[in-house]
Protein backbone atom coordinates (compact mmCIF):
# COMPACT_ATOMS: atom_id res chain seq x y z
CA UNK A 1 10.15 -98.10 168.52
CA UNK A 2 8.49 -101.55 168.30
CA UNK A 3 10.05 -104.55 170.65
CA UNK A 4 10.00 -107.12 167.01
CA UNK A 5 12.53 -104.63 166.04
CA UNK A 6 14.65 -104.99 169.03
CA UNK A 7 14.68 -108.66 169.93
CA UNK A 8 16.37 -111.55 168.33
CA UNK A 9 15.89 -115.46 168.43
CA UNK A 10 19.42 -115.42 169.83
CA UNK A 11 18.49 -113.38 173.01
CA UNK A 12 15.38 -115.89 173.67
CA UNK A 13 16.57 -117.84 177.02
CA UNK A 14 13.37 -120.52 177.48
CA UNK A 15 13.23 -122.96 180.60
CA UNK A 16 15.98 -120.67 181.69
CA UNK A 17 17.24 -121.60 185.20
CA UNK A 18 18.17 -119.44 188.05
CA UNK A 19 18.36 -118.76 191.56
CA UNK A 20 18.25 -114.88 191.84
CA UNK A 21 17.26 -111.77 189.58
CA UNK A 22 21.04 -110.85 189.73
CA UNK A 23 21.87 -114.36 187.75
CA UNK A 24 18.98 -113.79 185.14
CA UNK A 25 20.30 -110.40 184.55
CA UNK A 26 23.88 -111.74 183.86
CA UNK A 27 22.63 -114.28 181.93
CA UNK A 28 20.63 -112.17 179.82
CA UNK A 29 23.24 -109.43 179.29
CA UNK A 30 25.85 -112.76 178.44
CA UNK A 31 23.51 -113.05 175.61
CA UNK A 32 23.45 -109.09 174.22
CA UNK A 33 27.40 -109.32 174.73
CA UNK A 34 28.19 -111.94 172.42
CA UNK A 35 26.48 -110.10 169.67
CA UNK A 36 28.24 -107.02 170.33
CA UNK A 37 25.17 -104.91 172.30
CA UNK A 38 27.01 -104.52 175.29
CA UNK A 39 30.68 -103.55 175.14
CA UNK A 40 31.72 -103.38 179.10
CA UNK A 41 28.62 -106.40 180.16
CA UNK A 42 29.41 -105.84 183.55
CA UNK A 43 29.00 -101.67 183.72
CA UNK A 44 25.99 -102.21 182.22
CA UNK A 45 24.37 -105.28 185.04
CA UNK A 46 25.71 -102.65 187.79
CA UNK A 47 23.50 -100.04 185.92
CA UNK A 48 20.20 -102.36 186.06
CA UNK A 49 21.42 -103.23 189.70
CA UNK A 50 20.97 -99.77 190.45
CA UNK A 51 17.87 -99.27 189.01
CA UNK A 52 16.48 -102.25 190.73
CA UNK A 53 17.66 -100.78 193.80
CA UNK A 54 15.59 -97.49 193.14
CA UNK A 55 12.24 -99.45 192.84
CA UNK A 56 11.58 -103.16 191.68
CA UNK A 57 11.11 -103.40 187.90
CA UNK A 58 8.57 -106.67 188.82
CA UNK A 59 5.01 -105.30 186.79
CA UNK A 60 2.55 -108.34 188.08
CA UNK A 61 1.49 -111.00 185.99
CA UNK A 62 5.08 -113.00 187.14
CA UNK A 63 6.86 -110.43 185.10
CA UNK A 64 9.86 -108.36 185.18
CA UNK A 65 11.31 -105.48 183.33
CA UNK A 66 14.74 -104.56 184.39
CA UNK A 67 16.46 -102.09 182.35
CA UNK A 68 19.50 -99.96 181.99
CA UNK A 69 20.47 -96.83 180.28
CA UNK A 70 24.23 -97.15 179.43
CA UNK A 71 27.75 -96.42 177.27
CA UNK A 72 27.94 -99.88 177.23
CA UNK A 73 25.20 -100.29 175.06
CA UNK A 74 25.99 -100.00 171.49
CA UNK A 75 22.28 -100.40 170.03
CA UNK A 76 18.52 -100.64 172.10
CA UNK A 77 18.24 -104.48 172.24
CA UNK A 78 15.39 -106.77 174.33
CA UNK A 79 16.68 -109.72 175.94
CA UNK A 80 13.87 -112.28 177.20
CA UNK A 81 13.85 -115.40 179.45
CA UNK A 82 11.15 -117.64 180.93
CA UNK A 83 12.53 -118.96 184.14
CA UNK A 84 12.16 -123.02 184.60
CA UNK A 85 11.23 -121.88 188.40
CA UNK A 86 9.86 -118.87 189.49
CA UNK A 87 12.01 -116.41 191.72
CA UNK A 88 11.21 -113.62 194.12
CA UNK A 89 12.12 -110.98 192.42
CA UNK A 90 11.00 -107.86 194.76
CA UNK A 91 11.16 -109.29 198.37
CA UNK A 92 9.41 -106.63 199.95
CA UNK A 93 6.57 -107.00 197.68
CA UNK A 94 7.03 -111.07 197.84
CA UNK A 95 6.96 -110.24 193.41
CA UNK A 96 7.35 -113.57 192.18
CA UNK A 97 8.81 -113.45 188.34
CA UNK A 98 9.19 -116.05 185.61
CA UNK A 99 9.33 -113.89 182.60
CA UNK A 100 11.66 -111.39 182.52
CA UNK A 101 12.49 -108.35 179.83
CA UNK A 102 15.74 -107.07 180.26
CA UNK A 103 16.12 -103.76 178.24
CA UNK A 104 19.56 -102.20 177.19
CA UNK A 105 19.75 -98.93 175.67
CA UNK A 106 22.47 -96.90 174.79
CA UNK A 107 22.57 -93.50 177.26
CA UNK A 108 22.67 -91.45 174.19
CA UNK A 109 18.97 -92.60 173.93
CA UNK A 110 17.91 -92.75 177.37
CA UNK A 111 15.01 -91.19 176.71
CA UNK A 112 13.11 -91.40 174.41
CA UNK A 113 13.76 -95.06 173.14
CA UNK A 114 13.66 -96.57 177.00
CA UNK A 115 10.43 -94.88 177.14
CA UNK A 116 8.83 -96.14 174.28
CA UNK A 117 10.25 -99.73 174.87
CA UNK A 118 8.72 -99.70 178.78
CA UNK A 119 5.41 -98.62 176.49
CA UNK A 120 5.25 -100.75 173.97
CA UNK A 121 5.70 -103.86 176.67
CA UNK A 122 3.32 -102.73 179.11
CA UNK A 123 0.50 -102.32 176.41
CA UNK A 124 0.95 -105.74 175.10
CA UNK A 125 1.76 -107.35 179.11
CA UNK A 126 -2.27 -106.17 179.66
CA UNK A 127 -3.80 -108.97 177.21
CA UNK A 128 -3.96 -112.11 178.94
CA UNK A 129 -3.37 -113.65 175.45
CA UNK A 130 -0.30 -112.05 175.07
CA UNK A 131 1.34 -113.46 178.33
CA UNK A 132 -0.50 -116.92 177.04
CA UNK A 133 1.52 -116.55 174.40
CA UNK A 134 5.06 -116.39 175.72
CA UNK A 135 4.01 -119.33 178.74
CA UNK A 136 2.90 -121.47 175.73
CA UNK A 137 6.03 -120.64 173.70
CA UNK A 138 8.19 -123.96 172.51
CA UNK A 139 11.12 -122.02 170.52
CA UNK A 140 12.19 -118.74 170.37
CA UNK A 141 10.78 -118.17 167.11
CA UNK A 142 6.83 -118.70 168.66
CA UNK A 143 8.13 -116.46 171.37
CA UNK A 144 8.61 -113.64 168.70
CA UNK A 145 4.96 -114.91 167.37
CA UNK A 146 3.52 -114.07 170.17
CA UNK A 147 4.93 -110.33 170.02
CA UNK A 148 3.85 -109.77 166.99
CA UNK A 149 0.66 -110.46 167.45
């Protein structure tokens, strides 16, 4: 499962401001609900709540990866933001994050797709061009550039 195939312009929040990882989330699954991804938005955001209260999902290189596994998710989507402002988004670490991947999948596909999603970013996260990329991005449609290259 490749992320092109998962992401839309639509779901492409640049310059996005917020004060916590809780508002990015929300505004992030806002975006997957009004295209129909998320049926019950806020049983999915208590699902990545949880999750972020097993472990942080901040990676390094000011990014994050919170995800969910839920009913409320009728397809795998990627939602992406750049933050204007950086936030903390693991205090105990002191993670700092400013580009953010939320992940929904449906919990019919837990596996397998989540897996290969978490994957696919992480491979691509490790260039330095990559991450280039999605700082230097100007539209939503140079953001998806940047992932396909």
């Amino acid at each position: 499962m490749n992320i092109q195939e998962l992401i839309r312009p639509e779901w492409i929040r640049l310059e996005l401001a917020a004060e916590s990882r809780e508002e990015v989330i929300r505004q992030l699954a806002d975006s997957l609900e009004k295209d129909g991804v998320l049926t019950d938005p806020a049983s999915y955001i208590e699902t990545v709540l949880k999750r972020e209260e097993q472990g942080s999902t901040a990676i390094g290189f000011d990014v994050a990866i919170p995800h969910g596994k839920s009913e409320a998710v009728q397809q795998p989507a990627v939602a992406f933001a750049r933050l204007r402002r950086g936030i903390i988004w693991d205090r105990e670490q002191e993670e700092i994050a400013r580009f953010v991947f939320l992940i929904a999948v449906p919990e019919a596909q837990a596996g397998d797709a989540h897996l290969q999603i978490l994957a696919d970013l992480s491979r691509r996260l490790m260039h330095a061009s990559f991450r280039e990329g999605l700082k230097q991005a100007d539209s939503p449609e140079k953001v998806l550039e940047a992932l396909k290259s």
